[in-house]
PDB file of N, CA and C in Angstrom:
ATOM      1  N   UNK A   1      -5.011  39.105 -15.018  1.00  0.00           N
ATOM      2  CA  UNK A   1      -5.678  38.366 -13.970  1.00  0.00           C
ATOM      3  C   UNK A   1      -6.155  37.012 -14.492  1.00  0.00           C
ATOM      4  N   UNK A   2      -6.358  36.705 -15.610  1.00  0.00           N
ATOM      5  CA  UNK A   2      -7.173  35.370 -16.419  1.00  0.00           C
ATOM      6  C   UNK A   2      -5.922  34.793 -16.943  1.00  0.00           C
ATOM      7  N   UNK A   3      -5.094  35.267 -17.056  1.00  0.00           N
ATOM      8  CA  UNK A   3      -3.606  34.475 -16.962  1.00  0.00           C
ATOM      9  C   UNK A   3      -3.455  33.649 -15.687  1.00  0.00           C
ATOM     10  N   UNK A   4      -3.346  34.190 -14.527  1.00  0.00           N
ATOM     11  CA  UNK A   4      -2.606  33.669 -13.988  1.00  0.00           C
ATOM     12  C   UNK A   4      -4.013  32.429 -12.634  1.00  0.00           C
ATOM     13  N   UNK A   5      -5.292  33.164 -13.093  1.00  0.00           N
ATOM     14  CA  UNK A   5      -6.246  31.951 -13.060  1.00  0.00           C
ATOM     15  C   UNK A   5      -6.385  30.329 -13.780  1.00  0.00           C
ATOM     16  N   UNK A   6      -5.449  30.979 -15.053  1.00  0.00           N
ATOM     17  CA  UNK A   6      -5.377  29.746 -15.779  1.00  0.00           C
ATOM     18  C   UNK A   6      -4.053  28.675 -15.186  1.00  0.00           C
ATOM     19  N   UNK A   7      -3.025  29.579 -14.465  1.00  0.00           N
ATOM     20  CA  UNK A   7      -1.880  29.013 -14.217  1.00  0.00           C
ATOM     21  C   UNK A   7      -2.625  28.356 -13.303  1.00  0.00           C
ATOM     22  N   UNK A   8      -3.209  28.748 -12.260  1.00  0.00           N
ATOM     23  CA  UNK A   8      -3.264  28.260 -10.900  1.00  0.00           C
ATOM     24  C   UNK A   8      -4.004  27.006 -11.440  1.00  0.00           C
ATOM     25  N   UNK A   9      -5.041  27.083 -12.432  1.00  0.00           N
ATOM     26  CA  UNK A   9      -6.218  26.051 -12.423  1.00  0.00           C
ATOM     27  C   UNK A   9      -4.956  24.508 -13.137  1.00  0.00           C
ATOM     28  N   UNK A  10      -4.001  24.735 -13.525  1.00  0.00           N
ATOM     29  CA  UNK A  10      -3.127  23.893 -14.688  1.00  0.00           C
ATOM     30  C   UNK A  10      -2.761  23.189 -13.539  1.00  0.00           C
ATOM     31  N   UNK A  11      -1.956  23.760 -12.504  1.00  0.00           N
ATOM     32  CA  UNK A  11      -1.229  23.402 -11.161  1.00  0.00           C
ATOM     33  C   UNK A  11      -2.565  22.521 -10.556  1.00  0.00           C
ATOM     34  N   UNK A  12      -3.428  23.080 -10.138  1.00  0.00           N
ATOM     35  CA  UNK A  12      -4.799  22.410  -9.005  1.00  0.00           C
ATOM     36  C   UNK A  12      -4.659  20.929  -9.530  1.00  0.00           C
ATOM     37  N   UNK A  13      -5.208  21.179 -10.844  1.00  0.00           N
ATOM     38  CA  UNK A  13      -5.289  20.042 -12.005  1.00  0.00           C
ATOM     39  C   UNK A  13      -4.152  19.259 -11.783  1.00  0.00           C
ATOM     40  N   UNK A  14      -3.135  19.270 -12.013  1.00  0.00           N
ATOM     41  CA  UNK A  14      -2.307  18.346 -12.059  1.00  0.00           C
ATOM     42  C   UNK A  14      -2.087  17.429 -10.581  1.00  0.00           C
ATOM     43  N   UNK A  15      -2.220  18.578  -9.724  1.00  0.00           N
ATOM     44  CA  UNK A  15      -1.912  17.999  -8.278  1.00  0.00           C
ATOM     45  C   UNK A  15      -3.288  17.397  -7.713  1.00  0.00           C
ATOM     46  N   UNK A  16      -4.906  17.385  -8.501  1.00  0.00           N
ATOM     47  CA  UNK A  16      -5.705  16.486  -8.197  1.00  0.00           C
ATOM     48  C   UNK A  16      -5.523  14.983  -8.617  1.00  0.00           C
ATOM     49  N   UNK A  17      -4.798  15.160  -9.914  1.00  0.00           N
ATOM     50  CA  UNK A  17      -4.800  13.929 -10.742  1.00  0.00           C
ATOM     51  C   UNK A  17      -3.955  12.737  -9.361  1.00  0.00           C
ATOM     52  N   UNK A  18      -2.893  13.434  -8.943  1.00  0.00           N
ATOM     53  CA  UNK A  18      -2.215  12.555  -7.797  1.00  0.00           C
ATOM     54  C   UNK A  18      -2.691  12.527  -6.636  1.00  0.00           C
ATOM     55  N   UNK A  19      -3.388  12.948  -6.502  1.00  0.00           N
ATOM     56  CA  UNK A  19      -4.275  13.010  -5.144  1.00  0.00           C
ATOM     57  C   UNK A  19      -5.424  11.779  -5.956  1.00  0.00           C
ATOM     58  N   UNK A  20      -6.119  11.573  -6.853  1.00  0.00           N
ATOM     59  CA  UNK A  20      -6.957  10.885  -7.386  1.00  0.00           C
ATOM     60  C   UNK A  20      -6.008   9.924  -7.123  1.00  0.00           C
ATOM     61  N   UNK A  21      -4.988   9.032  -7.488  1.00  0.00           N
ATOM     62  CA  UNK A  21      -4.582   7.894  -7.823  1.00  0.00           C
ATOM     63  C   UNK A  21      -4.039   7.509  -6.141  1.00  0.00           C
ATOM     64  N   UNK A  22      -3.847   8.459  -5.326  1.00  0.00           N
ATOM     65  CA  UNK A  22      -3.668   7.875  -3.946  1.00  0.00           C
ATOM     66  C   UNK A  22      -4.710   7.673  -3.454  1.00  0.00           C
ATOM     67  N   UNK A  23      -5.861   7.983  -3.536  1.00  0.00           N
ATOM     68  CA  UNK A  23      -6.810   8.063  -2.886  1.00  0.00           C
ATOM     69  C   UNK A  23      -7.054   6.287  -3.382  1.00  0.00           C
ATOM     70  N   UNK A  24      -7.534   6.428  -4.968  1.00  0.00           N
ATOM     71  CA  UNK A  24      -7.919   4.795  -5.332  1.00  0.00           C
ATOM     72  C   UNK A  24      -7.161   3.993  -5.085  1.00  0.00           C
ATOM     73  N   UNK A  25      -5.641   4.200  -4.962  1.00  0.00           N
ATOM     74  CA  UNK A  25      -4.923   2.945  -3.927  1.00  0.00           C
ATOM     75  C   UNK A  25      -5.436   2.550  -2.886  1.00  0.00           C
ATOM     76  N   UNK A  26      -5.476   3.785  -1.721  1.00  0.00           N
ATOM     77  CA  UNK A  26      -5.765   3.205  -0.382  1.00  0.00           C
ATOM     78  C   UNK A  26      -7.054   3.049  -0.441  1.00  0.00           C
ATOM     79  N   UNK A  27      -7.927   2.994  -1.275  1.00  0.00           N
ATOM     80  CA  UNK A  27      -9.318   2.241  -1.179  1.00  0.00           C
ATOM     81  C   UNK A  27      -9.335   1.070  -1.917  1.00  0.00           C
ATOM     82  N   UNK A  28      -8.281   0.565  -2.589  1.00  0.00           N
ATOM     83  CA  UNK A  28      -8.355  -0.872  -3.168  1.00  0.00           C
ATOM     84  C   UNK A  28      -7.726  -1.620  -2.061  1.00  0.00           C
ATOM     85  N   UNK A  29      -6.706  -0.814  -1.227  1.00  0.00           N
ATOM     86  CA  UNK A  29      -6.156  -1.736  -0.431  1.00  0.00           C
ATOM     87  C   UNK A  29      -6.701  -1.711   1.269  1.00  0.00           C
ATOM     88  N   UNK A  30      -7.717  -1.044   1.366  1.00  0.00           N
ATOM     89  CA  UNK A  30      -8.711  -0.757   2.258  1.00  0.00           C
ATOM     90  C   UNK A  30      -9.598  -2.176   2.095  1.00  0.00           C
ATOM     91  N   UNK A  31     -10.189  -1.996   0.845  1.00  0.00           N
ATOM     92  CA  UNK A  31     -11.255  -3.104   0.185  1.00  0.00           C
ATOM     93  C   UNK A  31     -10.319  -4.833   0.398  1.00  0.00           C
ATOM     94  N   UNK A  32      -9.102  -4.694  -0.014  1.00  0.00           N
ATOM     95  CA  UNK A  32      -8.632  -6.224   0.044  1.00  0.00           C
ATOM     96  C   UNK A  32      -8.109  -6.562   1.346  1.00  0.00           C
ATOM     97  N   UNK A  33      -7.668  -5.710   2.463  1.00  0.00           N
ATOM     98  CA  UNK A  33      -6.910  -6.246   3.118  1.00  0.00           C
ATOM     99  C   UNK A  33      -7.480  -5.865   4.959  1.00  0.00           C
ATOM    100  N   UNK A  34      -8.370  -4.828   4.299  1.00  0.00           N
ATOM    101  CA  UNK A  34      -9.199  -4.528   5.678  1.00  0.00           C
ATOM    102  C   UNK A  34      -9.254  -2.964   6.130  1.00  0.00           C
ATOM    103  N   UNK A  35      -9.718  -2.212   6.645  1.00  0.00           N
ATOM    104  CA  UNK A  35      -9.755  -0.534   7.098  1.00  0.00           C
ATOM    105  C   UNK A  35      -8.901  -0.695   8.185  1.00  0.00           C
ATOM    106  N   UNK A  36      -8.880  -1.592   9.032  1.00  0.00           N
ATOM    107  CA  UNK A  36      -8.219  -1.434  10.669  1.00  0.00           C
ATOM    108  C   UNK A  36      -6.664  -2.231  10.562  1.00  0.00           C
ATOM    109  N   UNK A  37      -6.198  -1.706  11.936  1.00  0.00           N
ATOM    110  CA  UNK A  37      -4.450  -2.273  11.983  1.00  0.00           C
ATOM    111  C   UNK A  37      -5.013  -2.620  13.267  1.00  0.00           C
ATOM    112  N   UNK A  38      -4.011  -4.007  13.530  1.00  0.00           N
ATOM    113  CA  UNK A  38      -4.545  -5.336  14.387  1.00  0.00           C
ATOM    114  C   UNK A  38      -3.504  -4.805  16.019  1.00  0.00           C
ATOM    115  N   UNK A  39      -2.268  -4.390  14.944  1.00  0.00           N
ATOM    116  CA  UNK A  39      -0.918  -4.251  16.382  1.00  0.00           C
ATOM    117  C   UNK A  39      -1.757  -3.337  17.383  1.00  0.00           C
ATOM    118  N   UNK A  40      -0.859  -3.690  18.219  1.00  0.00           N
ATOM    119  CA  UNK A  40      -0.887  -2.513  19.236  1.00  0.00           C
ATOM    120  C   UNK A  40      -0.290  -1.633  19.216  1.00  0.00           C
ATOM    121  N   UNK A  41       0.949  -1.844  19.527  1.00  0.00           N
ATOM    122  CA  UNK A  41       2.649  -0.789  19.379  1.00  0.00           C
ATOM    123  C   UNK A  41       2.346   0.172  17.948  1.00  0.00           C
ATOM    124  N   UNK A  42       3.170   1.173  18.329  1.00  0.00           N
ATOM    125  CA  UNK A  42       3.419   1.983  17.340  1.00  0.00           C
ATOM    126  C   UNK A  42       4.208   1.296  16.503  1.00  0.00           C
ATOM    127  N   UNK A  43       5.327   0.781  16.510  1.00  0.00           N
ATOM    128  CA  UNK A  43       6.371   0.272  15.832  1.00  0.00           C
ATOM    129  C   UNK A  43       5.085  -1.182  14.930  1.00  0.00           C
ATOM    130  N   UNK A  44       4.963  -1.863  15.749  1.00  0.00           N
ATOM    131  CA  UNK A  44       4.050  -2.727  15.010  1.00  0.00           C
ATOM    132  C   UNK A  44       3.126  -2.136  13.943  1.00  0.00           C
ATOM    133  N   UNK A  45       2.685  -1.138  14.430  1.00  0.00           N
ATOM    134  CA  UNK A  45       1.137  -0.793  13.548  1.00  0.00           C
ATOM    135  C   UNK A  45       1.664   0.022  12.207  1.00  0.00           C
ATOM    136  N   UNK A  46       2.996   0.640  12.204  1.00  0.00           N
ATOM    137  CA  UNK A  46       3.577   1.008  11.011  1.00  0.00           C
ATOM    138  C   UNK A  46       4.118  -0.254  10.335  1.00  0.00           C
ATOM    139  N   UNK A  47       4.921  -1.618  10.597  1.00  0.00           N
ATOM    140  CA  UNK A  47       5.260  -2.746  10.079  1.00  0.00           C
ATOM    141  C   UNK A  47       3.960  -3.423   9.766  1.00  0.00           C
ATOM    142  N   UNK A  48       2.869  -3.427   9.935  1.00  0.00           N
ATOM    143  CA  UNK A  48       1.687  -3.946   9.529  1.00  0.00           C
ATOM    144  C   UNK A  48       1.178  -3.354   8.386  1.00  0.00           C
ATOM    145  N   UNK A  49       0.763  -1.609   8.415  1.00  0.00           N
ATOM    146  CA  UNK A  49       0.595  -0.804   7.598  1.00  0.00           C
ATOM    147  C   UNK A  49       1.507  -1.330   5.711  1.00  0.00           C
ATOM    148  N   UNK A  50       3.194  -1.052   6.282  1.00  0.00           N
ATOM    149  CA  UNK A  50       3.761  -1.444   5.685  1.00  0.00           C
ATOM    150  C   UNK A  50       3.937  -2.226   4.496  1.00  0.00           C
ATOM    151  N   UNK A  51       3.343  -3.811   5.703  1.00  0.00           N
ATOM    152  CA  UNK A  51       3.094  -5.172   4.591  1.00  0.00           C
ATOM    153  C   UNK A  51       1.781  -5.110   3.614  1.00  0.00           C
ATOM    154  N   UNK A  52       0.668  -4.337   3.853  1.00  0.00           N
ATOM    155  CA  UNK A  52      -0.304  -4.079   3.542  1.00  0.00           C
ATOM    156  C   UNK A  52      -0.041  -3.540   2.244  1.00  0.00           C
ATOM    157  N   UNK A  53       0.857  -2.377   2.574  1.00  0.00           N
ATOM    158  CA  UNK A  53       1.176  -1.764   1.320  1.00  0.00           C
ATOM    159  C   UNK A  53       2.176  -2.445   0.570  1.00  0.00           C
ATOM    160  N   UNK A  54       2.785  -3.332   0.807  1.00  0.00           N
ATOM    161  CA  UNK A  54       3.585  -4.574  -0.039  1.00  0.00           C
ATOM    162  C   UNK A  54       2.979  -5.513  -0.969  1.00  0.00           C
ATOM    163  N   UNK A  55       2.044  -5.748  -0.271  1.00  0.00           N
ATOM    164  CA  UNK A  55       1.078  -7.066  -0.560  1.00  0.00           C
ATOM    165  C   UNK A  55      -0.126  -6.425  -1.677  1.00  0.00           C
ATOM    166  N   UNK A  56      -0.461  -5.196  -1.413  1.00  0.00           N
ATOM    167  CA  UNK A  56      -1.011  -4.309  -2.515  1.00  0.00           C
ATOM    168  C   UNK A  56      -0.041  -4.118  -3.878  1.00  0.00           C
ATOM    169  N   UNK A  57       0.995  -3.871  -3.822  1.00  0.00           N
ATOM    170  CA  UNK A  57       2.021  -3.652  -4.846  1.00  0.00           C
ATOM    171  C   UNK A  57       2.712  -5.119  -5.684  1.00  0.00           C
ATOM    172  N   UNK A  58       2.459  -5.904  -4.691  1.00  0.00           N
ATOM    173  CA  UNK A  58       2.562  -7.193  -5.518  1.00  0.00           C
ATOM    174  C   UNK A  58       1.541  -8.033  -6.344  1.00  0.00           C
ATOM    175  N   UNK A  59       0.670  -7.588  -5.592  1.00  0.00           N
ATOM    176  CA  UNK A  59      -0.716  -7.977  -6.175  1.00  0.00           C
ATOM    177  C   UNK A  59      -1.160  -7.330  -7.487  1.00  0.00           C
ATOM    178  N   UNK A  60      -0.883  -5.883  -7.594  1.00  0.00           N
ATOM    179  CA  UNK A  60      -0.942  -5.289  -8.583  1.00  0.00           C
ATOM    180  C   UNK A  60       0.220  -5.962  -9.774  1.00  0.00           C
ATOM    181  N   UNK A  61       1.310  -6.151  -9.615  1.00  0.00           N
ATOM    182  CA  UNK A  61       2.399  -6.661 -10.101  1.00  0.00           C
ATOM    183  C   UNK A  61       1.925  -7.674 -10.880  1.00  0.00           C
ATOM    184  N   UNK A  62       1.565  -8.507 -10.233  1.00  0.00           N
ATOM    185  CA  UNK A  62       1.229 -10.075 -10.525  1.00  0.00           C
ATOM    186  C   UNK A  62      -0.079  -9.957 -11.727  1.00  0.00           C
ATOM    187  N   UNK A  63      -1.233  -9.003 -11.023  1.00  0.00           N
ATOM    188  CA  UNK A  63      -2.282  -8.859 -12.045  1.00  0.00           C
ATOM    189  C   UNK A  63      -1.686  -8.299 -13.712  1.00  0.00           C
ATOM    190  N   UNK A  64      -0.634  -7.005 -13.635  1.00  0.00           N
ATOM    191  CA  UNK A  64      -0.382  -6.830 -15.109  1.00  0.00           C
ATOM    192  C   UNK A  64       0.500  -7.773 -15.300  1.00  0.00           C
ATOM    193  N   UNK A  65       1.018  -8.388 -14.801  1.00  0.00           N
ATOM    194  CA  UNK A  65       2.063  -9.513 -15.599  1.00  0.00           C
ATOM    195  C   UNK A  65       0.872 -10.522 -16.187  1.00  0.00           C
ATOM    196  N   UNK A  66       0.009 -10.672 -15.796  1.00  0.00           N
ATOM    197  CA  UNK A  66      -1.086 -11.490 -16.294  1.00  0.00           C
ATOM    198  C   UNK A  66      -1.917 -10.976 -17.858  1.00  0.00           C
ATOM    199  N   UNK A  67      -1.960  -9.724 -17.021  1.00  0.00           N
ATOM    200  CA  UNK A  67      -2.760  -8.860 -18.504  1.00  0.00           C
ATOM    201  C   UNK A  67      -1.504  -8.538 -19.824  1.00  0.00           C
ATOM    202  N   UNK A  68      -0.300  -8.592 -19.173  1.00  0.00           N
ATOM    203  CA  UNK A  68       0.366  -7.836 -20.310  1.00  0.00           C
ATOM    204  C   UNK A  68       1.270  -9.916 -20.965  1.00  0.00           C
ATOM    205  N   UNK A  69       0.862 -10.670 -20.342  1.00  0.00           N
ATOM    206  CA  UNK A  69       1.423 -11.881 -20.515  1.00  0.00           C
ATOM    207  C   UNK A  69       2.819 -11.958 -20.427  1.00  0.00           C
ATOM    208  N   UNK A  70       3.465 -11.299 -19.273  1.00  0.00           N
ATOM    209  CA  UNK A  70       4.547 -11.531 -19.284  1.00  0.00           C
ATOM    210  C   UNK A  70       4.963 -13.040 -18.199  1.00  0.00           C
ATOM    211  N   UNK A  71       6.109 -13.429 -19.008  1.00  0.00           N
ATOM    212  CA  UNK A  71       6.437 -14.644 -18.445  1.00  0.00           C
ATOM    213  C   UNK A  71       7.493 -14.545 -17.299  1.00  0.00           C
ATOM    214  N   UNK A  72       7.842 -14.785 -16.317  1.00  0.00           N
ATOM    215  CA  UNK A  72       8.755 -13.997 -15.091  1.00  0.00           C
ATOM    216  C   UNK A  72       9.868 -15.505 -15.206  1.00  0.00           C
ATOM    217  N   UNK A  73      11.295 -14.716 -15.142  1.00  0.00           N
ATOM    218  CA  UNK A  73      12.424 -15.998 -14.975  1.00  0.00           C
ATOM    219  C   UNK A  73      13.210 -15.625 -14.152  1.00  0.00           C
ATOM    220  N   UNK A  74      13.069 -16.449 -13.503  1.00  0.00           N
ATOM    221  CA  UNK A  74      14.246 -16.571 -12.206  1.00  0.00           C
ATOM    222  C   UNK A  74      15.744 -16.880 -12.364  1.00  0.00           C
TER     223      UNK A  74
END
């Protein structure tokens, strides 16, 4: 029985750790870009969502290219 408590707790564990790192995404990108969607339409309010989450991923991009000093060539 303390076997397979330990399995379950290894699994919980691992699958909080990714639940932790989604969560602090959509609250950094909550914090920069706003809580609410502006569209109306369904179709809009997912293409809004979308760019949000673009503009988060580039932003992040841009910050470690800064920290890690990488130089970007076109």
């Amino acid at each position: 029985m303390i076997c397979l408590e330990k399995r379950h707790q290894k699994r919980v564990s691992g699958s909080s750790c990714k639940q932790s790192n989604v969560e602090s995404a959509f609250s950094a990108m909550k914090r920069k870009f706003g809580d609410s969607v502006r569209s109306k339409t369904d179709t809009a309010m997912v293409n809004e969502v979308l760019c949000k989450i673009l503009c988060h991923n580039l932003v992040v991009l841009i910050h470690e290219m800064h920290e890690l000093g990488i130089d970007p060539t076109f």
